[in-house]
N, C-alpha and C. Protein backbone atom coordinates (compact mmCIF):
# COMPACT_ATOMS: atom_id res chain seq x y z
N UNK A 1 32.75 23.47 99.93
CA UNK A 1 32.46 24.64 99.12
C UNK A 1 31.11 24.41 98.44
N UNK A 2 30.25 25.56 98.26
CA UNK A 2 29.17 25.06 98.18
C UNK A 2 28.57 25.07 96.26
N UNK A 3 27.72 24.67 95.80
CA UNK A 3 27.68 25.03 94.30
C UNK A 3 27.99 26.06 93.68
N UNK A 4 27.29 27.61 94.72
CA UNK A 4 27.35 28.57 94.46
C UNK A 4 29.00 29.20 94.36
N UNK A 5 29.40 28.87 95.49
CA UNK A 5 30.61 29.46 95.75
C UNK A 5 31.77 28.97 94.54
N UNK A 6 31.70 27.44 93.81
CA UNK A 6 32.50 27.19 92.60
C UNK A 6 32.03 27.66 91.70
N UNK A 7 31.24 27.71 91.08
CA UNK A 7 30.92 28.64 89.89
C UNK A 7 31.37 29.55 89.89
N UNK A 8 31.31 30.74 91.18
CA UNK A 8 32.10 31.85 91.62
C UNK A 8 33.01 31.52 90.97
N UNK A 9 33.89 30.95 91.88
CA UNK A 9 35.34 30.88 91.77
C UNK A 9 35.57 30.36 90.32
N UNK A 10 34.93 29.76 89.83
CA UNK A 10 35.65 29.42 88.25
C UNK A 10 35.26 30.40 87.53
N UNK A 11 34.12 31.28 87.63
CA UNK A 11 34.21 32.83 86.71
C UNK A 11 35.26 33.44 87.48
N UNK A 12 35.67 33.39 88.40
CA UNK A 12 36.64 34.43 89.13
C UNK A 12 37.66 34.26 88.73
N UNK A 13 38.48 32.74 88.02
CA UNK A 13 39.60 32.45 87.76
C UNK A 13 39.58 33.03 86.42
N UNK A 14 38.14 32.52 85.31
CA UNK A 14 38.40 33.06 84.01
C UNK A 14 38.75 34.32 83.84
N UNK A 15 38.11 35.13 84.86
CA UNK A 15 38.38 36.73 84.74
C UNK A 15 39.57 37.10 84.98
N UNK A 16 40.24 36.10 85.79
CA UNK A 16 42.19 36.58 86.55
C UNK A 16 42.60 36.46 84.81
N UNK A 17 42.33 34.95 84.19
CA UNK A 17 43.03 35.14 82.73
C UNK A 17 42.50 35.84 82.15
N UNK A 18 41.90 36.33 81.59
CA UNK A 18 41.31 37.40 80.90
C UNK A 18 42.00 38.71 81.09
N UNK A 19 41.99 39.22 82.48
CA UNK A 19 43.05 39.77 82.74
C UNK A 19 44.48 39.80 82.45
N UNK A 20 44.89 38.44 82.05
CA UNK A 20 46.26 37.97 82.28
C UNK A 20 46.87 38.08 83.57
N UNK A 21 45.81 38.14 84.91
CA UNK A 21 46.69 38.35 86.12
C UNK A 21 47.42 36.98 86.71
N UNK A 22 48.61 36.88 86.51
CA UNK A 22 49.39 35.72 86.56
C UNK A 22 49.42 34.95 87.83
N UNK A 23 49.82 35.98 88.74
CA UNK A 23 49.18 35.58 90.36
C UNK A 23 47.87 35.34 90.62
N UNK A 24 47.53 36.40 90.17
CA UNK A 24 45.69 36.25 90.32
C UNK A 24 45.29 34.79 90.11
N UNK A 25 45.77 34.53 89.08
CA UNK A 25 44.76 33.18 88.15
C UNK A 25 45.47 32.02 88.97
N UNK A 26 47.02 31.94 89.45
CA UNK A 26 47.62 31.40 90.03
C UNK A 26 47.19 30.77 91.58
N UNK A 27 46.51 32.35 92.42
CA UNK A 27 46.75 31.96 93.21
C UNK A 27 44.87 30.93 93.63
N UNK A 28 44.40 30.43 92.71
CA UNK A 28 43.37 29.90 92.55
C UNK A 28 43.62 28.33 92.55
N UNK A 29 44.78 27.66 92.81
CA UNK A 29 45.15 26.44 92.94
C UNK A 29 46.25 26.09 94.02
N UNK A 30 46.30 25.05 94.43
CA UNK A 30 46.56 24.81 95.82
C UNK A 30 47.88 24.67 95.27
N UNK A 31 49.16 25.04 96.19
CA UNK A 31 50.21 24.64 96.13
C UNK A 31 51.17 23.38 95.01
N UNK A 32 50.40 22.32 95.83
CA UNK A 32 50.62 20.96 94.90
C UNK A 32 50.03 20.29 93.83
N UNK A 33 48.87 21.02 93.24
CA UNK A 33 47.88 20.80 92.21
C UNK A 33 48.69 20.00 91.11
N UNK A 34 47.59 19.53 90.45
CA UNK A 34 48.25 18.61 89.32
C UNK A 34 47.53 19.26 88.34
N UNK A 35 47.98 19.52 87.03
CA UNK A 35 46.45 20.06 86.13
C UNK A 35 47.92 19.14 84.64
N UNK A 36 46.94 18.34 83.93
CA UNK A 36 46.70 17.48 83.21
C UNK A 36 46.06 18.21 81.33
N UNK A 37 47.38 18.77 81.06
CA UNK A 37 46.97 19.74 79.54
C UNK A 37 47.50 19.01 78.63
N UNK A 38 46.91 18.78 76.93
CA UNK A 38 47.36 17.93 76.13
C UNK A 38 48.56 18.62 75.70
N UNK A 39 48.67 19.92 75.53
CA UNK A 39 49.92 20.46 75.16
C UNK A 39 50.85 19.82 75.62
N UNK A 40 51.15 18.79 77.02
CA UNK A 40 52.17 18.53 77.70
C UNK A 40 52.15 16.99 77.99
N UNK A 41 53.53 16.24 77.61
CA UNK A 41 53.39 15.19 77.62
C UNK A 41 53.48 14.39 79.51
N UNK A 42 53.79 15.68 80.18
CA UNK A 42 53.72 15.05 81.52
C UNK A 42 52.77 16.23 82.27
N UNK A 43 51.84 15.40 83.39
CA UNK A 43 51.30 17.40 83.99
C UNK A 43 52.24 17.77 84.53
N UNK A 44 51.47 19.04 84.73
CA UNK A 44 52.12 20.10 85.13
C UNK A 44 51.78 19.83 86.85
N UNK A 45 52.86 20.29 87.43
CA UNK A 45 52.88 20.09 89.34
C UNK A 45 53.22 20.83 89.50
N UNK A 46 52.02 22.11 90.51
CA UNK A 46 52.85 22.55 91.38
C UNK A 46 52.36 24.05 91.00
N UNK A 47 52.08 24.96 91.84
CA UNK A 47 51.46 26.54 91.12
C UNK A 47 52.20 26.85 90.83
N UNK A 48 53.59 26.67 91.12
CA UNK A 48 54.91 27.49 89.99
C UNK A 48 54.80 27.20 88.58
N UNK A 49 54.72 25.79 88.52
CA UNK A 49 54.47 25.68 87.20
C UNK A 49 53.39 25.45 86.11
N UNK A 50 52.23 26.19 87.02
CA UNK A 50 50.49 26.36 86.46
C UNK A 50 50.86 27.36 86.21
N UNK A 51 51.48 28.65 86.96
CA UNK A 51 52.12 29.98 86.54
C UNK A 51 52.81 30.49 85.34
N UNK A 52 53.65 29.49 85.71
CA UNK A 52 54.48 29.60 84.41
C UNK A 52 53.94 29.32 82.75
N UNK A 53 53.08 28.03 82.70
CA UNK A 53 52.33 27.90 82.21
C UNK A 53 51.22 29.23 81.09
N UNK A 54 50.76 29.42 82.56
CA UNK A 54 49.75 30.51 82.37
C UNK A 54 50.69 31.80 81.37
N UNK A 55 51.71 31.80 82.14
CA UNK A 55 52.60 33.17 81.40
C UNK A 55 53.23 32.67 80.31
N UNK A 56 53.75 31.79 80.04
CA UNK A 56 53.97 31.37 78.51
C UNK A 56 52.94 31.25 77.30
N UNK A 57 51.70 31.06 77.43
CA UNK A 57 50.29 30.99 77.12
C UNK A 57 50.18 32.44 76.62
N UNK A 58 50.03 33.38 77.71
CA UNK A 58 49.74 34.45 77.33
C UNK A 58 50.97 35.33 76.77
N UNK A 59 51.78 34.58 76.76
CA UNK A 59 53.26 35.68 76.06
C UNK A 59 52.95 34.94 74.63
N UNK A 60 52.38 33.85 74.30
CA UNK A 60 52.17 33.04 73.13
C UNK A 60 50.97 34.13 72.67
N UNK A 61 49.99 33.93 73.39
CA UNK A 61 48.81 34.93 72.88
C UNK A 61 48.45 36.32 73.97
N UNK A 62 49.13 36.96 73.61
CA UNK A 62 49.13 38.32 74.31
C UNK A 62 47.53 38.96 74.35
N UNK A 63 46.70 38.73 73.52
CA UNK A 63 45.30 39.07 73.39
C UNK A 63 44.17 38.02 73.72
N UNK A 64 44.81 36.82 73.81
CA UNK A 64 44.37 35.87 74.41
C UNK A 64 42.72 36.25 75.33
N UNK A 65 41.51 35.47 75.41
CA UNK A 65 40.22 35.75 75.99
C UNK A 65 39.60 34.65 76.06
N UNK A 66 38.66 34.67 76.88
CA UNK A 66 37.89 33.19 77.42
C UNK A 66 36.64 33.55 77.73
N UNK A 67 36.01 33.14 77.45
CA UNK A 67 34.30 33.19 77.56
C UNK A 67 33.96 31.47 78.19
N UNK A 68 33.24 31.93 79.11
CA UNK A 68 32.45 30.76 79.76
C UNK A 68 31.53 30.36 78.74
N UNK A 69 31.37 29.19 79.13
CA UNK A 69 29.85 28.58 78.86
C UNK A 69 29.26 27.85 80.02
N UNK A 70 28.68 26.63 80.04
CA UNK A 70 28.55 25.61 80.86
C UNK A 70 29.29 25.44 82.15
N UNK A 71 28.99 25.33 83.08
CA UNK A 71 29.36 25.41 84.34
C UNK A 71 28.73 24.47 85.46
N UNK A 72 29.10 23.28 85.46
CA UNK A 72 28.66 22.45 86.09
C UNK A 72 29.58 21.73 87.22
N UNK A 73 28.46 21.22 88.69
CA UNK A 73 29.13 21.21 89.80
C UNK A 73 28.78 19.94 90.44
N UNK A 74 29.68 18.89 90.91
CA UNK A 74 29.36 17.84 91.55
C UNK A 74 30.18 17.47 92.37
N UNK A 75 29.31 17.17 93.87
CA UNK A 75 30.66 17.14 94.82
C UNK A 75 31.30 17.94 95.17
N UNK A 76 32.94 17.55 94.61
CA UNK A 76 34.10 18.42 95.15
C UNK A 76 34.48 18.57 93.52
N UNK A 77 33.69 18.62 92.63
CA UNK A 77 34.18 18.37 91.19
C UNK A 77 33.54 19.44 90.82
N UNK A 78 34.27 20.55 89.49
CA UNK A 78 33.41 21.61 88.63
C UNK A 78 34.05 20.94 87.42
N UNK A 79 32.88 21.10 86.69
CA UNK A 79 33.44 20.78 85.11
C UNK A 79 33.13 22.04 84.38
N UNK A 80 33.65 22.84 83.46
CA UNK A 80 33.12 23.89 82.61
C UNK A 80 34.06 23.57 81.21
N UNK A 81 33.01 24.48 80.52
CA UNK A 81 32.93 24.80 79.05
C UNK A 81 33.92 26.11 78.96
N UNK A 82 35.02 26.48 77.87
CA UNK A 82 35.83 27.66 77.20
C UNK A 82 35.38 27.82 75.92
N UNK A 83 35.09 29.41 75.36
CA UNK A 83 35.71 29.43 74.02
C UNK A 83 37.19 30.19 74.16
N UNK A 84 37.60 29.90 73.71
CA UNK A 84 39.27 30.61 73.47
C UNK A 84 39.43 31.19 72.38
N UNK A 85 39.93 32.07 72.62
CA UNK A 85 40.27 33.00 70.74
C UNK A 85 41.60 34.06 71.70
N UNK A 86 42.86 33.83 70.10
CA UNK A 86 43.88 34.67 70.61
C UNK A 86 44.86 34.56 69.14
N UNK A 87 45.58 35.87 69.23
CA UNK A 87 45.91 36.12 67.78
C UNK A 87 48.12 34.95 68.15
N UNK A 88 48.29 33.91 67.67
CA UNK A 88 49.78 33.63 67.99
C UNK A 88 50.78 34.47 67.68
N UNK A 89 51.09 35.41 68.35
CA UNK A 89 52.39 36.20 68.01
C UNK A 89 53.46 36.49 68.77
N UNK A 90 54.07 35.07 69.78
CA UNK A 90 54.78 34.70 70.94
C UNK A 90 54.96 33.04 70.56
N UNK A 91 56.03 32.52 71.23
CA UNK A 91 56.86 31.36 71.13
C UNK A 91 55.64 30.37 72.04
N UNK A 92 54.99 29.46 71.49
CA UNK A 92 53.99 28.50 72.12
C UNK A 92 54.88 27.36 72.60
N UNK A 93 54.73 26.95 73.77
CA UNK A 93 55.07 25.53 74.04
C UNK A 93 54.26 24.41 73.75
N UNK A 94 54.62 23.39 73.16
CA UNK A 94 54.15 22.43 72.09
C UNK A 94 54.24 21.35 72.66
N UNK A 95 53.67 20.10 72.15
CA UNK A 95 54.04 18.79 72.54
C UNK A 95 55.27 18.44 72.23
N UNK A 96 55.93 18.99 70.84
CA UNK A 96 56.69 18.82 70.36
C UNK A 96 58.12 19.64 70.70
N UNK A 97 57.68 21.10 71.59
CA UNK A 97 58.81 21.90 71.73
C UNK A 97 58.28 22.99 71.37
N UNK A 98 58.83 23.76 71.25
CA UNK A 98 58.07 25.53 71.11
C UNK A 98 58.07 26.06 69.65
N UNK A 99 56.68 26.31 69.51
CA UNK A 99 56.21 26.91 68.05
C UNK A 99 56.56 28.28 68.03
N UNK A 100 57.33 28.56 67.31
CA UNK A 100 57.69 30.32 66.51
C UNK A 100 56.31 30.74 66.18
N UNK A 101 55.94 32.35 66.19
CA UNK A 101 54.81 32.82 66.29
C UNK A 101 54.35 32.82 64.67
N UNK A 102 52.88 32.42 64.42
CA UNK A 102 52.75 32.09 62.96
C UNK A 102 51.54 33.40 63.01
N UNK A 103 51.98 34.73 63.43
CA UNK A 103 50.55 35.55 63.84
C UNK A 103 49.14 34.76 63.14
N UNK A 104 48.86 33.89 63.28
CA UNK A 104 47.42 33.54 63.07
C UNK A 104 46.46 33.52 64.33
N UNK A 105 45.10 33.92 64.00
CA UNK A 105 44.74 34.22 64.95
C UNK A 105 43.36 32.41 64.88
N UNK A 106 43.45 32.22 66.27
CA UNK A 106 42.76 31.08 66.50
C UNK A 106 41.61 30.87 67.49
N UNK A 107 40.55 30.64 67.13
CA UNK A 107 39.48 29.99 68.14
C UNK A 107 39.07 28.44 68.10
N UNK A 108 39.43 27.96 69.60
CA UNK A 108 38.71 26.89 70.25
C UNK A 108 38.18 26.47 71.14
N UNK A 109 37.72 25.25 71.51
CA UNK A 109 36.49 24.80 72.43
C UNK A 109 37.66 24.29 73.60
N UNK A 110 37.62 24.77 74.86
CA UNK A 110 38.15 24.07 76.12
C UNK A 110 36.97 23.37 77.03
N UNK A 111 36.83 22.69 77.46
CA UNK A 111 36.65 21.56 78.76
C UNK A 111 37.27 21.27 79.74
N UNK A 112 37.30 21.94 80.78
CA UNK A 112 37.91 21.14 81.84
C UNK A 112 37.33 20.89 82.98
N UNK A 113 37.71 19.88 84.24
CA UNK A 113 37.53 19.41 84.70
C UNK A 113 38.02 19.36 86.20
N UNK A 114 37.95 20.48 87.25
CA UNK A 114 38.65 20.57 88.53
C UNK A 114 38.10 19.86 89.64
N UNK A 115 39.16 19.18 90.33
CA UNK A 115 38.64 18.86 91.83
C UNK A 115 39.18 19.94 92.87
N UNK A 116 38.37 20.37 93.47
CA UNK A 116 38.51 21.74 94.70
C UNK A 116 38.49 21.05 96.30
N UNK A 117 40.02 21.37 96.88
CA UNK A 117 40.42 20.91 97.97
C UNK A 117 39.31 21.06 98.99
N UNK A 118 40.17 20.56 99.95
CA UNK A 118 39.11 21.68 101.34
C UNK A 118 39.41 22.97 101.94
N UNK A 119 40.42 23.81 100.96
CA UNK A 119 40.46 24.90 101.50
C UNK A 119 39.59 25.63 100.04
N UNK A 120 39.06 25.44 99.48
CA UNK A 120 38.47 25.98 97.59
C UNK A 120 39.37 26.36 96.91
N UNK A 121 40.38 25.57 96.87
CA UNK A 121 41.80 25.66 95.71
C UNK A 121 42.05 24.23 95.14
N UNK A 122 42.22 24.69 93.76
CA UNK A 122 41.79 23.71 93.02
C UNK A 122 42.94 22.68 92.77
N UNK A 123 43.21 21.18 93.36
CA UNK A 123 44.02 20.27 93.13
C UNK A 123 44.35 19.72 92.32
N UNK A 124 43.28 19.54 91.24
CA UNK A 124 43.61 18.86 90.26
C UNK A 124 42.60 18.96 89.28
N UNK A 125 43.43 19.53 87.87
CA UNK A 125 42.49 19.79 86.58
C UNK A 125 43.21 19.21 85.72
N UNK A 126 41.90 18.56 84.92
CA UNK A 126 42.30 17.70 83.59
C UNK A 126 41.28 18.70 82.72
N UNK A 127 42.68 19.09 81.43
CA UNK A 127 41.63 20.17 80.28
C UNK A 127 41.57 19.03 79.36
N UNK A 128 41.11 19.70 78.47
CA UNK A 128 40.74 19.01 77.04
C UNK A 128 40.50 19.65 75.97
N UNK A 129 41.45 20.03 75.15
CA UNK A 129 40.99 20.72 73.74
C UNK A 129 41.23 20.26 72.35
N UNK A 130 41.45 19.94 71.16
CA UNK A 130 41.81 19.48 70.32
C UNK A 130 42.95 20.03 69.76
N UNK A 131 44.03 19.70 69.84
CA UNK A 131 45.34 20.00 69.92
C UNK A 131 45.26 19.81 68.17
N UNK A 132 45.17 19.13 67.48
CA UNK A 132 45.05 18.85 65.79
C UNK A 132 45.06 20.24 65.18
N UNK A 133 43.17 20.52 66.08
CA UNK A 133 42.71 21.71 65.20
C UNK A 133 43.43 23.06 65.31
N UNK A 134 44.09 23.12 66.95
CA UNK A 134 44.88 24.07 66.48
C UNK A 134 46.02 24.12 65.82
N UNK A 135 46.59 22.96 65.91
CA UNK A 135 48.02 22.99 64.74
C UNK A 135 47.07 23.22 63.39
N UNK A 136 45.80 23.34 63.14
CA UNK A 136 45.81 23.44 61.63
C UNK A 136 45.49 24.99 61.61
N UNK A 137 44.62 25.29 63.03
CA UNK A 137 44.58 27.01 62.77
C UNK A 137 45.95 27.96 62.81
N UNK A 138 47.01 27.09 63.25
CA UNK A 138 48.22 27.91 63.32
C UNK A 138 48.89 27.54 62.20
N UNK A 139 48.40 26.75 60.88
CA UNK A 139 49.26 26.39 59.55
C UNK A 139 50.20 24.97 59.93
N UNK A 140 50.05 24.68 61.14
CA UNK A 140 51.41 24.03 61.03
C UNK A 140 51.24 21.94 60.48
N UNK A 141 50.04 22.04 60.05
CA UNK A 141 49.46 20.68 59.52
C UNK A 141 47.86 21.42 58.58
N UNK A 142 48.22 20.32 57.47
CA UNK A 142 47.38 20.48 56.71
C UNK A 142 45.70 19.93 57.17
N UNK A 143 44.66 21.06 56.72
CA UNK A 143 43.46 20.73 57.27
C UNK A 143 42.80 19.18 56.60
């Protein structure tokens, strides 16, 4: 896949979420993918449960939005930049177990990190966000 064509495809995925298209955004990872989120103390395997994922996320933040930044390509590797902003007024899945909706509304910085098969479906993503800051934008730890 060529530079051009991942960048594509990773604005193409942000836009499926943005959308909230569940398949859409879904069907952007290979079958057996691994994607590696701090929310979760084991990854997640498997597009059923990147799906599921995805739809618990957005039932957590129903207004939920993503803006690119940075978009960088090496290899079989894309790394990009998120801002995230979404108001919590849905049951979040937690490290800890699922947060009751605290309607606060929250913005943060995502990073992640995909390797893209040989068919351009993505096998394996490791995100990265600061899990702290949002327990403090959602009240649930003191700043």
């Amino acid at each position: 896949m060529s530079t051009k064509d991942m960048r594509s495809q990773t604005i193409e995925r942000i836009k499926a979420w943005n959308l909230h298209s569940l398949n859409a955004f879904a069907a952007f990872y290979a079958a057996d993918a691994t994607v590696y989120d701090p929310m979760y103390p084991e990854p997640l395997q498997g597009r059923d449960a990147i799906r599921k994922d995805f739809e618990e996320f957005t039932t957590a933040f129903p207004d939920a939005d993503f803006t690119p930044g940075a978009i960088i390509q090496s290899g079989d590797t894309v790394a990009f930049e998120l801002t995230a902003g979404g108001t919590h007024t849905g049951p979040l899945a937690g490290p800890g177990g699922s947060i009751p909706a605290t309607n606060r509304r929250v913005t943060m910085q995502i990073a992640a990190f995909a390797r893209i098969d040989s068919e351009g479906l993505v096998a394996e993503e490791r995100r990265y966000f600061d899990v702290a800051s949002l327990m403090q934008q959602l009240g649930l730890v003191p700043a």
